[in-house]
C-alpha atoms as a PDB file:
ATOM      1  CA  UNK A   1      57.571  68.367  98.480  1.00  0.00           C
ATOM      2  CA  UNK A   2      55.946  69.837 101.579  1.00  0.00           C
ATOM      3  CA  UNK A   3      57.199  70.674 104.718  1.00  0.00           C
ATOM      4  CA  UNK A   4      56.551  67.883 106.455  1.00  0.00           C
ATOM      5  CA  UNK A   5      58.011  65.501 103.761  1.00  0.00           C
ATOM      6  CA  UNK A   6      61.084  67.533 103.825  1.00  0.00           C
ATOM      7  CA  UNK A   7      63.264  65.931 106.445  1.00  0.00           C
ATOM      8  CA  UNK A   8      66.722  65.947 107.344  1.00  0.00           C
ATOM      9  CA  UNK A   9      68.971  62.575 105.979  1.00  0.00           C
ATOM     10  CA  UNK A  10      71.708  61.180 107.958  1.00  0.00           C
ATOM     11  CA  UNK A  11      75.038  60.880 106.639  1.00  0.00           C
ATOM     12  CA  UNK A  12      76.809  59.871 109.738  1.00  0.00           C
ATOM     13  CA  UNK A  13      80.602  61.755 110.815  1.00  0.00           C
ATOM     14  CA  UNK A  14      81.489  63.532 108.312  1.00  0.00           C
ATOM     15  CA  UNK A  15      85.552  64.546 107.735  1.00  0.00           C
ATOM     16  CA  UNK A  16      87.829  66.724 105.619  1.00  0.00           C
ATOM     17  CA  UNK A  17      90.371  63.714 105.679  1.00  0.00           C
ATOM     18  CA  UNK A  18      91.480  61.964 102.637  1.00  0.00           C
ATOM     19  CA  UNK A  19      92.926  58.721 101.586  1.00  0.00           C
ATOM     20  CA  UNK A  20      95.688  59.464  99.436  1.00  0.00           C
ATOM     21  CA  UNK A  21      96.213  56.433  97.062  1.00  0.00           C
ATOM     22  CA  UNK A  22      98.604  55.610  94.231  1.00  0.00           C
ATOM     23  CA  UNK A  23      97.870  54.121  90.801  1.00  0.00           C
ATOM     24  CA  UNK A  24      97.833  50.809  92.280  1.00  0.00           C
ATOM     25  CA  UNK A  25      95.509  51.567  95.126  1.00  0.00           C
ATOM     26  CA  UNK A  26      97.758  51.555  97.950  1.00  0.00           C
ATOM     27  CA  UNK A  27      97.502  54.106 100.273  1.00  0.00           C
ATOM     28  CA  UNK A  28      99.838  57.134 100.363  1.00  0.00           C
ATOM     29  CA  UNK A  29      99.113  58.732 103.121  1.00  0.00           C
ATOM     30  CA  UNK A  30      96.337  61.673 103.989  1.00  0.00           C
ATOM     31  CA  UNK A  31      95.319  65.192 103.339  1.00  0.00           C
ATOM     32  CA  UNK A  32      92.239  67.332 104.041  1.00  0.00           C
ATOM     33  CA  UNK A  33      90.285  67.542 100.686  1.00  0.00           C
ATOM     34  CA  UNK A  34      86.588  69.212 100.530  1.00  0.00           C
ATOM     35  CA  UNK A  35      83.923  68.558 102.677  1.00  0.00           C
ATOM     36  CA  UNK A  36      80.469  67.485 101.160  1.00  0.00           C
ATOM     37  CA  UNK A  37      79.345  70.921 103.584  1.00  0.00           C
ATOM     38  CA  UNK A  38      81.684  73.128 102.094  1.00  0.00           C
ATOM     39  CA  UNK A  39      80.623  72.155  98.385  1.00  0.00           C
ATOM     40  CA  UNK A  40      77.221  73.353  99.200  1.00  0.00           C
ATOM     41  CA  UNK A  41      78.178  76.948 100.701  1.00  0.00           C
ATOM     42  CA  UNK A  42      80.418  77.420  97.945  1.00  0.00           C
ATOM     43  CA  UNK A  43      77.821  76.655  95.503  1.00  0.00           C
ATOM     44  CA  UNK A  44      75.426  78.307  97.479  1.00  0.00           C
ATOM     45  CA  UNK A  45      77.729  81.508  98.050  1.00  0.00           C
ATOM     46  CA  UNK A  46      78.205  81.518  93.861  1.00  0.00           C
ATOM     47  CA  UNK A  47      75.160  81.608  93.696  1.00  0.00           C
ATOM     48  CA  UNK A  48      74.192  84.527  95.361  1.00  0.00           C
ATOM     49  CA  UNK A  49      77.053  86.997  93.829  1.00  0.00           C
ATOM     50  CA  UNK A  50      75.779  86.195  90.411  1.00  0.00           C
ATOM     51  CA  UNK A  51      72.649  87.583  91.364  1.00  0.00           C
ATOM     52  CA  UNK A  52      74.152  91.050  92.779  1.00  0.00           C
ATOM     53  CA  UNK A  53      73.415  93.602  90.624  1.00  0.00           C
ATOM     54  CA  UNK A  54      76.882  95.503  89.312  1.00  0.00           C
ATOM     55  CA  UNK A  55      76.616  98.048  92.460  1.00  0.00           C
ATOM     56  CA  UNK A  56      76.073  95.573  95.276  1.00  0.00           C
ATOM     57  CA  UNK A  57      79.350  93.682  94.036  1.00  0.00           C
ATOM     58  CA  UNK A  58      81.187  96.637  94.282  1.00  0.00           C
ATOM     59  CA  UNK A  59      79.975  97.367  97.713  1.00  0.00           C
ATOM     60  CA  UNK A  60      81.269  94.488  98.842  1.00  0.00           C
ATOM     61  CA  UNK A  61      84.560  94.342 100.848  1.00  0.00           C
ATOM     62  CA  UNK A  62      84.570  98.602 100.851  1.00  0.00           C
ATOM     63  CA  UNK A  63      85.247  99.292 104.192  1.00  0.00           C
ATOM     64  CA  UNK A  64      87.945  96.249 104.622  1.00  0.00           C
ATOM     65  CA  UNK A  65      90.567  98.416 104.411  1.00  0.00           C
ATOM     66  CA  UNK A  66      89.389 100.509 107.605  1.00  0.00           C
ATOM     67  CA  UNK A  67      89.295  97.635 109.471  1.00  0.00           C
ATOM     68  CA  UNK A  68      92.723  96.515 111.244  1.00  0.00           C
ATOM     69  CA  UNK A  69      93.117  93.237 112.443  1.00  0.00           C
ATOM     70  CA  UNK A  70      95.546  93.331 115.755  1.00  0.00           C
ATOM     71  CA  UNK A  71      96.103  89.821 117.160  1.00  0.00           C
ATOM     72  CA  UNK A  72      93.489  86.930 118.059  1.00  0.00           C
ATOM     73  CA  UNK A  73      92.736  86.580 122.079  1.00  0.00           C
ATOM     74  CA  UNK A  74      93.091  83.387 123.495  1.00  0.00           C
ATOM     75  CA  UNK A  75      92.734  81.292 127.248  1.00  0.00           C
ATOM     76  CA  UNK A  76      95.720  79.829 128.232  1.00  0.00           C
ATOM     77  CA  UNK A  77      92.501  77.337 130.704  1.00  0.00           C
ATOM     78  CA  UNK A  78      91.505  76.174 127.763  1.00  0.00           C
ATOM     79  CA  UNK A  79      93.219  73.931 125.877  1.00  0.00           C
ATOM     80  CA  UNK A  80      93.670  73.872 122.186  1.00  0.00           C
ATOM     81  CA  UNK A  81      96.398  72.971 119.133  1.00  0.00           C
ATOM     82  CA  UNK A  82      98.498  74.655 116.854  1.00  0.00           C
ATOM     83  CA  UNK A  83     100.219  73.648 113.743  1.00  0.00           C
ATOM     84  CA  UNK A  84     103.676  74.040 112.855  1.00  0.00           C
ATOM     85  CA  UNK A  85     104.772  71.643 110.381  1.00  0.00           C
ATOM     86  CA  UNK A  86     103.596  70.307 106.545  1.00  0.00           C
ATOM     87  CA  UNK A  87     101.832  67.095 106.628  1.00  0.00           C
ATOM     88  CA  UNK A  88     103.918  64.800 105.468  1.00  0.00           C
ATOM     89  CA  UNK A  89     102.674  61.746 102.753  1.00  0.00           C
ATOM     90  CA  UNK A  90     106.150  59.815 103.510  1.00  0.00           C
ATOM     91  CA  UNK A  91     107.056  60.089 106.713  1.00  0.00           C
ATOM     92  CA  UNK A  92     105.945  60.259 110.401  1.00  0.00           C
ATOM     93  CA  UNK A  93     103.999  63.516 111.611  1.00  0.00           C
ATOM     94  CA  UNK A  94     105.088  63.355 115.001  1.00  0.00           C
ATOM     95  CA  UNK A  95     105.672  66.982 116.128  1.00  0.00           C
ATOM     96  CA  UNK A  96     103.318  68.644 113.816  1.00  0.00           C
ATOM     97  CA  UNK A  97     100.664  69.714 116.172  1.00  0.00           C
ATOM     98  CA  UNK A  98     101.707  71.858 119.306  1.00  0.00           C
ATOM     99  CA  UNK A  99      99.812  72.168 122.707  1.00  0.00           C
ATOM    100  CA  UNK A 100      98.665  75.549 122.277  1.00  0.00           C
ATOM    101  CA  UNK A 101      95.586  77.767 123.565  1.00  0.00           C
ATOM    102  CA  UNK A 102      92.128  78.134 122.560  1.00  0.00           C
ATOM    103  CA  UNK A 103      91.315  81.288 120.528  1.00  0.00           C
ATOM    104  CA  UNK A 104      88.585  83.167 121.693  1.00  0.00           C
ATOM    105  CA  UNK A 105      87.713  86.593 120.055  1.00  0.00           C
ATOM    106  CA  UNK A 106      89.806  89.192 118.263  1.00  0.00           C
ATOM    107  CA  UNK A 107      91.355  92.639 119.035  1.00  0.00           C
ATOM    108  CA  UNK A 108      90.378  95.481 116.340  1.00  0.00           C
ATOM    109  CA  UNK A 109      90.892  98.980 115.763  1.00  0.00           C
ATOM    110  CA  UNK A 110      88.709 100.524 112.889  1.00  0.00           C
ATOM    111  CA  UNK A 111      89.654 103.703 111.232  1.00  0.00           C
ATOM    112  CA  UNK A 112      85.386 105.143 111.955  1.00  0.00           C
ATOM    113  CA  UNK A 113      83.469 105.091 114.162  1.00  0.00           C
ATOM    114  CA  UNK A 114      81.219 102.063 113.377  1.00  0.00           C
ATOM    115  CA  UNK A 115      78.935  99.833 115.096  1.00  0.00           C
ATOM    116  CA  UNK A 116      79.749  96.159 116.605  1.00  0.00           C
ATOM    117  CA  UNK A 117      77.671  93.288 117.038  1.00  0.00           C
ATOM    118  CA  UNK A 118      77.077  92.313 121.081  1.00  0.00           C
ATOM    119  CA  UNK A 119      76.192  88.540 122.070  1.00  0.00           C
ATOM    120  CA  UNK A 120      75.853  87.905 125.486  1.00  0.00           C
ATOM    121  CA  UNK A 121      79.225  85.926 126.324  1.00  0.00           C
ATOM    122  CA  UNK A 122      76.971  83.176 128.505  1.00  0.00           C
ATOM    123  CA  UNK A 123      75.004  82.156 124.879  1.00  0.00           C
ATOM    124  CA  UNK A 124      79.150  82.437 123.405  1.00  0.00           C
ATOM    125  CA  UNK A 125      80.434  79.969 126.247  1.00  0.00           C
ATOM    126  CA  UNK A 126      77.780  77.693 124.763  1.00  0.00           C
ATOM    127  CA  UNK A 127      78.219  78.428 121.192  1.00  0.00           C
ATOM    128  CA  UNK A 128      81.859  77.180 121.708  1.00  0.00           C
ATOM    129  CA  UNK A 129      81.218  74.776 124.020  1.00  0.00           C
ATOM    130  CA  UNK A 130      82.009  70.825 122.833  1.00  0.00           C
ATOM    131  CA  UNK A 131      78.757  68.784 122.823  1.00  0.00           C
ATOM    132  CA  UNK A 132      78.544  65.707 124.593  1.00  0.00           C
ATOM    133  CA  UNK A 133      77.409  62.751 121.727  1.00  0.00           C
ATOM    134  CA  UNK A 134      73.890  62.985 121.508  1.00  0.00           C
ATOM    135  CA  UNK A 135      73.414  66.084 122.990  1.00  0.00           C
ATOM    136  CA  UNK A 136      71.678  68.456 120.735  1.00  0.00           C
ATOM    137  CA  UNK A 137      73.477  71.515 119.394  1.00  0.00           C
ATOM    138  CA  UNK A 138      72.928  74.967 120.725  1.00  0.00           C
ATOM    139  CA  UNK A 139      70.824  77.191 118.287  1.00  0.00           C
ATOM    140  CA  UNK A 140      70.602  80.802 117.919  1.00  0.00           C
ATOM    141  CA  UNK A 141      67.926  83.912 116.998  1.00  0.00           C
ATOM    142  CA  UNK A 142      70.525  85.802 114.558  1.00  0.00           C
ATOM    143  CA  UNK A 143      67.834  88.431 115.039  1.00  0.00           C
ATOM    144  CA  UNK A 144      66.703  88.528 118.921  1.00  0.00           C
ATOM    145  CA  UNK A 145      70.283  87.401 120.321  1.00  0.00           C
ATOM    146  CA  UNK A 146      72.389  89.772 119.013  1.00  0.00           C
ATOM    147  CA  UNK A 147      72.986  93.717 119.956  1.00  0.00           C
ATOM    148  CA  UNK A 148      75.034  96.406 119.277  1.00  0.00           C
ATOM    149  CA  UNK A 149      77.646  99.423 120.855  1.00  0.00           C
ATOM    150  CA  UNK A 150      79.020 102.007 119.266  1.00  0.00           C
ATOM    151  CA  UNK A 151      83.087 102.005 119.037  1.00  0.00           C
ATOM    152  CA  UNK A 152      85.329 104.847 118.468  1.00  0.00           C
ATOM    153  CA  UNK A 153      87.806 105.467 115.593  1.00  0.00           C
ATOM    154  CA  UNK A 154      91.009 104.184 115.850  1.00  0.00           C
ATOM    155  CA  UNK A 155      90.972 102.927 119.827  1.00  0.00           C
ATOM    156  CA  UNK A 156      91.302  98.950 120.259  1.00  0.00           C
ATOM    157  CA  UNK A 157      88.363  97.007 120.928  1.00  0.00           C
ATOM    158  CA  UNK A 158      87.312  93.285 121.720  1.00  0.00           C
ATOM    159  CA  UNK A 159      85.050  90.274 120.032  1.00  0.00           C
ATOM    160  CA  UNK A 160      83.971  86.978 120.544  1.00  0.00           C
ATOM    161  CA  UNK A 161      84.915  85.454 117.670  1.00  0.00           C
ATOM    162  CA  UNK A 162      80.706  85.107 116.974  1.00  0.00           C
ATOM    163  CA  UNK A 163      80.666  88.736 117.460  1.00  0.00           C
ATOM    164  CA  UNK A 164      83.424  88.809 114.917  1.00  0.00           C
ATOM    165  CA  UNK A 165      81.437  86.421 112.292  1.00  0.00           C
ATOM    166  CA  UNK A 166      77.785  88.617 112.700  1.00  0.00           C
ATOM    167  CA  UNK A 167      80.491  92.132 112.029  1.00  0.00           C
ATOM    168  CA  UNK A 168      82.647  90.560 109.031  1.00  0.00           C
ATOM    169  CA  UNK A 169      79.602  89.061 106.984  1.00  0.00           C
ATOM    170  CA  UNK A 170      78.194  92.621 106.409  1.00  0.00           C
ATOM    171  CA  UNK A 171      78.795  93.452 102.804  1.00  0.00           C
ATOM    172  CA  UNK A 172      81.359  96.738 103.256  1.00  0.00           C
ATOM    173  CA  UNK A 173      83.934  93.995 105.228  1.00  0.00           C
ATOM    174  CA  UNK A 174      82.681  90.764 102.875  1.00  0.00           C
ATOM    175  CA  UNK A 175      84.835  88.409 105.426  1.00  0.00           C
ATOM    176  CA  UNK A 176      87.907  90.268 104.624  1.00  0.00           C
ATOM    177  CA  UNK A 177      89.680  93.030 106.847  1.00  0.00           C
ATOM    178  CA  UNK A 178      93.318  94.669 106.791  1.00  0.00           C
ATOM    179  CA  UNK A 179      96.115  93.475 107.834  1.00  0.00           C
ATOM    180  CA  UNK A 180      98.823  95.986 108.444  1.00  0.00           C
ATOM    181  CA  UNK A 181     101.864  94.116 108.751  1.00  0.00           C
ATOM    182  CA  UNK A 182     101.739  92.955 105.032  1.00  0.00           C
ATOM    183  CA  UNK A 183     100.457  96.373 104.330  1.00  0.00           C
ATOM    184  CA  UNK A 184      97.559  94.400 102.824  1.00  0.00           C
ATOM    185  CA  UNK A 185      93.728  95.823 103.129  1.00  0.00           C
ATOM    186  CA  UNK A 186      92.532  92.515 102.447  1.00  0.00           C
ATOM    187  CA  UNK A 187      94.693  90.801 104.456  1.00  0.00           C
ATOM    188  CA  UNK A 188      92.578  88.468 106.802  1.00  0.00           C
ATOM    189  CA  UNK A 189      89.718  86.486 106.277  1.00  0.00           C
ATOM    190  CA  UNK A 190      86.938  84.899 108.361  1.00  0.00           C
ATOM    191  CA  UNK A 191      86.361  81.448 107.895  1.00  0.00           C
ATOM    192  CA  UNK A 192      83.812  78.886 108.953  1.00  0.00           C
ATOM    193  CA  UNK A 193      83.797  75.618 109.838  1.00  0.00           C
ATOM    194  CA  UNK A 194      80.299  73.581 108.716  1.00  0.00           C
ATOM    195  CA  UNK A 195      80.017  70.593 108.758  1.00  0.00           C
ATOM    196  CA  UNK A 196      78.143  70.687 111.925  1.00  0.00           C
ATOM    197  CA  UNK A 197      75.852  73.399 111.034  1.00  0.00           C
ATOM    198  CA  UNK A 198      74.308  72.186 107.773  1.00  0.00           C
ATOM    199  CA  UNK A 199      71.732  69.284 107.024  1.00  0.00           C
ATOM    200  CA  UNK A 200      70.982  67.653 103.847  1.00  0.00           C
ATOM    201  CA  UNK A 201      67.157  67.298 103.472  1.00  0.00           C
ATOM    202  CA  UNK A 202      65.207  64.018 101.882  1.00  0.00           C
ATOM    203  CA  UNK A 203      64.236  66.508  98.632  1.00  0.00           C
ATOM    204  CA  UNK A 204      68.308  66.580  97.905  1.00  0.00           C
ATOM    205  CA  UNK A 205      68.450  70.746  99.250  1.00  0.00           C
ATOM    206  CA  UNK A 206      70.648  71.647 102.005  1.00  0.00           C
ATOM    207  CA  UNK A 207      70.381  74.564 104.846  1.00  0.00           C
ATOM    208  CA  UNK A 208      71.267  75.421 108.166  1.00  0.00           C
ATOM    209  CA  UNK A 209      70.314  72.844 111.424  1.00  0.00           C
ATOM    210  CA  UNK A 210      67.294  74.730 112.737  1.00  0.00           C
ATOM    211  CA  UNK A 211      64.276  74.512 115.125  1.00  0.00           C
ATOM    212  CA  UNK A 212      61.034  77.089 115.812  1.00  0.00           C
ATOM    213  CA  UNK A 213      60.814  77.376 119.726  1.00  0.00           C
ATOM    214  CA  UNK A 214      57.368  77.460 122.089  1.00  0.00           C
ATOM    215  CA  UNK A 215      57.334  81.447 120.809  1.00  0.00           C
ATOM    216  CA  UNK A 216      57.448  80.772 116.910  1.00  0.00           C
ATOM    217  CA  UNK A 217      60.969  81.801 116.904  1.00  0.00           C
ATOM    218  CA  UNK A 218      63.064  79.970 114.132  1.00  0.00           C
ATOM    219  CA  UNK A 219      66.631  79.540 115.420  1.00  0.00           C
ATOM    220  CA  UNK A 220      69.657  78.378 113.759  1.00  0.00           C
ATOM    221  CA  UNK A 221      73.289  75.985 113.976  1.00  0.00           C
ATOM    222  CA  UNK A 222      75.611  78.876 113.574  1.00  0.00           C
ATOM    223  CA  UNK A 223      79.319  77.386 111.583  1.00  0.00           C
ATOM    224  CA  UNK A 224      81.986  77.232 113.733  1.00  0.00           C
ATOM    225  CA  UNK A 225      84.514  81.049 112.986  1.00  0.00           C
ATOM    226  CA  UNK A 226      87.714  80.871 112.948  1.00  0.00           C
ATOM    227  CA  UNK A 227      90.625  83.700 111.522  1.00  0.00           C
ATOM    228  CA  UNK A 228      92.979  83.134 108.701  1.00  0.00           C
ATOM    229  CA  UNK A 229      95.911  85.176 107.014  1.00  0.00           C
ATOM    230  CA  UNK A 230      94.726  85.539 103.242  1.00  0.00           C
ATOM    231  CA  UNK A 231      98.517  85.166 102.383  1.00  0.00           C
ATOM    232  CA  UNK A 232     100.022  82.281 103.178  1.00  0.00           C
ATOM    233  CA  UNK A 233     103.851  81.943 104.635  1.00  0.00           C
ATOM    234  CA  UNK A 234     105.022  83.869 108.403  1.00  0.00           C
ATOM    235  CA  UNK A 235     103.064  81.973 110.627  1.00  0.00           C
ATOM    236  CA  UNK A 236      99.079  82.200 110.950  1.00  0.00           C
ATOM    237  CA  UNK A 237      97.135  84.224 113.166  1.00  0.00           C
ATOM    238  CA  UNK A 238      98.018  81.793 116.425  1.00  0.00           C
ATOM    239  CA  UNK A 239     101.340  83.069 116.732  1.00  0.00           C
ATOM    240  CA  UNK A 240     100.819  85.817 117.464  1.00  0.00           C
ATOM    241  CA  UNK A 241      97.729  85.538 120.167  1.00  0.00           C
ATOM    242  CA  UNK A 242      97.777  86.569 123.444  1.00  0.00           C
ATOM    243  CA  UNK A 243      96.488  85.026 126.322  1.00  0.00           C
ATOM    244  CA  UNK A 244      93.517  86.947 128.335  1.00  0.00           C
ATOM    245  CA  UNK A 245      93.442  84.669 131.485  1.00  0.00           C
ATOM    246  CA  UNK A 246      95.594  83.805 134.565  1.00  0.00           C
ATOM    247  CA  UNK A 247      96.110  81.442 137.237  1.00  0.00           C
ATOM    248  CA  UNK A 248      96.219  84.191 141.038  1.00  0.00           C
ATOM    249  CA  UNK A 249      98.083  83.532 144.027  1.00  0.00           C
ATOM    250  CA  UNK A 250      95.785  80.885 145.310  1.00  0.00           C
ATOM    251  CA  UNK A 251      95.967  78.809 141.795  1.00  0.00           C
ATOM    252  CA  UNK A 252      92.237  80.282 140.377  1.00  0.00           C
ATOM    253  CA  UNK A 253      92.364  80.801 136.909  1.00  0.00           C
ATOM    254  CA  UNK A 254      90.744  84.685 136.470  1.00  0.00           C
ATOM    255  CA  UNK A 255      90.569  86.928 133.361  1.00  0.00           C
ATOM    256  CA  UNK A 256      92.596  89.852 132.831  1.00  0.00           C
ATOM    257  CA  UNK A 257      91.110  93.288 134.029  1.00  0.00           C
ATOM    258  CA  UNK A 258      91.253  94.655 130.537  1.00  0.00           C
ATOM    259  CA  UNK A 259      89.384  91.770 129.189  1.00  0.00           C
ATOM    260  CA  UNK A 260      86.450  91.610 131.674  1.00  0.00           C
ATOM    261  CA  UNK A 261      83.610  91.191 129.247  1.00  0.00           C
ATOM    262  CA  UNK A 262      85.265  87.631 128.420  1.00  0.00           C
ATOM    263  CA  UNK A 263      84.855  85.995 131.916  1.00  0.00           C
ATOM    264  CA  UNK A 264      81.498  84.688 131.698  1.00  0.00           C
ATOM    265  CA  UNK A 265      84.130  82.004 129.188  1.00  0.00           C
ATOM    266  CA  UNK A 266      85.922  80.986 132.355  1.00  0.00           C
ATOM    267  CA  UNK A 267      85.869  78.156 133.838  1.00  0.00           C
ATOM    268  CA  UNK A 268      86.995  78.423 137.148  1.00  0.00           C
ATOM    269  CA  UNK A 269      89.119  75.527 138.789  1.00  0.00           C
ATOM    270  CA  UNK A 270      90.928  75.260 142.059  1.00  0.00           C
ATOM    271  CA  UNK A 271      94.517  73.249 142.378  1.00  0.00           C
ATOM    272  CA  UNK A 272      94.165  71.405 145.093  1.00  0.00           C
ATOM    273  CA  UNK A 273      97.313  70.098 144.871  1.00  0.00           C
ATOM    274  CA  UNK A 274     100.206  72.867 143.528  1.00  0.00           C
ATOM    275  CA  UNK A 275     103.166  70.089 143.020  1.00  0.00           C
ATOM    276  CA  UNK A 276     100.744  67.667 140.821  1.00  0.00           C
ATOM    277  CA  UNK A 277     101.086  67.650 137.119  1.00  0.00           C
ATOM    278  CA  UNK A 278     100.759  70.646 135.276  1.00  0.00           C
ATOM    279  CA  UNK A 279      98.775  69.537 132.259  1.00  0.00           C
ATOM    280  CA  UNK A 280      96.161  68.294 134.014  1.00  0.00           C
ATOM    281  CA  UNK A 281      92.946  70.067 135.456  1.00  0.00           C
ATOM    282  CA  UNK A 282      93.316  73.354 133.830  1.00  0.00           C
ATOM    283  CA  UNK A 283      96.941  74.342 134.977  1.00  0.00           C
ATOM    284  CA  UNK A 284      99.151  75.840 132.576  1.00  0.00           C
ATOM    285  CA  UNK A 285     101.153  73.761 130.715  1.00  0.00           C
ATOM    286  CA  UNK A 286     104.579  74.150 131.326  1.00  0.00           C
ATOM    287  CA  UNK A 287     105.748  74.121 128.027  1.00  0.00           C
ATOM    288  CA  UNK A 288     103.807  77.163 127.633  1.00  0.00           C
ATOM    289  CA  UNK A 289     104.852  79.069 130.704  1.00  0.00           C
ATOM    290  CA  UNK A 290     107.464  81.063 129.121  1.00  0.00           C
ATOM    291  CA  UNK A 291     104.925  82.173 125.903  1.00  0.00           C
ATOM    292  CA  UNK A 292     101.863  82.980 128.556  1.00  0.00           C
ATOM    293  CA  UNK A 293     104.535  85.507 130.560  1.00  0.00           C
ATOM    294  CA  UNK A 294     104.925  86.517 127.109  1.00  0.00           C
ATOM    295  CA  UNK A 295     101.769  87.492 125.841  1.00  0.00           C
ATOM    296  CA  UNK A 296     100.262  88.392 128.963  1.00  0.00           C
ATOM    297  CA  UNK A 297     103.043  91.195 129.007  1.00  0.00           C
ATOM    298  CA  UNK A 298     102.487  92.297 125.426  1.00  0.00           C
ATOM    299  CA  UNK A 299      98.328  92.495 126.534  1.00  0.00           C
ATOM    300  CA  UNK A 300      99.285  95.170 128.670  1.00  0.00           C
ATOM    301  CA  UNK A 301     100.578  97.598 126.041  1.00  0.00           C
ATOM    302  CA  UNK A 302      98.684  99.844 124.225  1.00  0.00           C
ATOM    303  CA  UNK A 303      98.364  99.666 120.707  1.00  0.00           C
END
């Protein structure tokens, strides 16, 4: 099939959400099975380690053990969720989800001194930013858009989480780095979120959303990247994650002076009115008030 015959097929919304039914077909309840978009990378990933020769699979995941994984960075302006309870197939799930902040890159510390990926943090605000329906995703040069600095051995340093994706798939880290209160070089994983990034074309292959620009350029959908504890049980990596923004003395949100690189993510609103309701128009929740004093205070101390 040529080019041109190869076009993308719609398959509408897709979702992780199942139907949980009993023998009888009566529904039990939900629960997040397997995405159609996660079959293919898996097959797709599988794919490609059986074709490693016997010394690029042992290169792989090498270095994940110089690699410490501190805490997740997060803005207390933007809003996000956090779970704290089993989904439950009898019974209500009221409660589960918390009110919570958005994660927005990680703090490392790497045992050598290694390079990091660098994307400029106006092409991250978009990256993360929530499309509008029928707005057209944002796509991205993984060759042309991203950079790198130099960091040194064993002093903290700071990602976007897409910085964090283009540094963990290298082959010495494989998606895995260490986590050092489980004493645990494999200890964290990056994950990805794709449903939004792949296409399935009309010759039954699948591959990234992409487009060729005015300059010949192919660009890409990158997955969504999120952070996960390989071990289950203690909490996830949210419970831990600080906040890198603040609300000043004349109710601006700002970022953190340690965390400068990050404000380009800000979205700056003024409260016009102080006494109005605090979960509306980028004010800090007030449940939260008491975890932001928190975390801002444990941002502050060095590592």
């Amino acid at each position: 099939m040529t080019e041109i015959e190869k076009k993308p097929v719609s398959h509408g919304k897709s979702t992780s959400i199942k139907i949980k039914k009993d023998k009888y077909g009566r529904s039990q309840g939900r629960y997040y099975g397997e995405t159609e978009a996660n079959k293919v990378i898996t097959a797709f990933g599988t794919e490609i380690y059986n074709n490693l020769t016997d010394v690029e699979r042992e290169k792989l995941g090498n270095m994940s053990g110089t690699l410490h994984f501190v805490r997740l960075l997060g803005m207390a302006s933007k809003k996000d969720t956090r779970t704290v309870k089993k989904y439950k197939f009898d019974g209500d799930n009221i409660g589960r989800d918390i009110e919570w902040f958005t994660p927005v890159g990680v703090e490392l510390i790497s045992d050598i001194d290694i390079s990091v990926p660098v994307i400029d943090m106006h092409l991250v605000k978009e990256l993360m930013r929530k499309k509008r329906p029928g707005e057209p995703p944002t796509y991205f040069d993984p060759k042309g858009d991203v950079g790198e600095r130099k960091v040194r051995a064993n002093e903290p340093f700071y990602l976007s989480l897409y910085e964090f994706l283009f540094l963990m798939i290298r082959d010495e880290y494989a998606g895995m780095l260490r986590r050092d209160e489980t004493d645990d070089d494999w200890g964290v994983n990056i994950e990805f979120k794709w449903t939004n990034a792949l296409e399935q074309y009309s010759d039954g292959s699948w591959g990234l959303k992409s487009m060729t620009d005015e300059f010949g350029t192919k660009k890409f959908v990158l997955p969504t990247p999120y952070v996960r504890y390989f071990a289950r049980g203690g909490g996830g990596p949210k419970v831990g994650m600080i906040v890198i923004d603040e609300v000043d003395d004349q109710g601006v949100w700002r970022i953190k002076d340690e965390y400068k690189r990050f404000e380009p993510l800000l979205k700056r609103r003024v409260r016009a009115d102080k006494s109005a309701d605090k979960n509306k128009d980028g004010k800090i929740f007030e449940e939260s008030k008491k975890v932001i004093k928190k975390r801002s205070g444990l941002g502050r101390k060095k590592v």
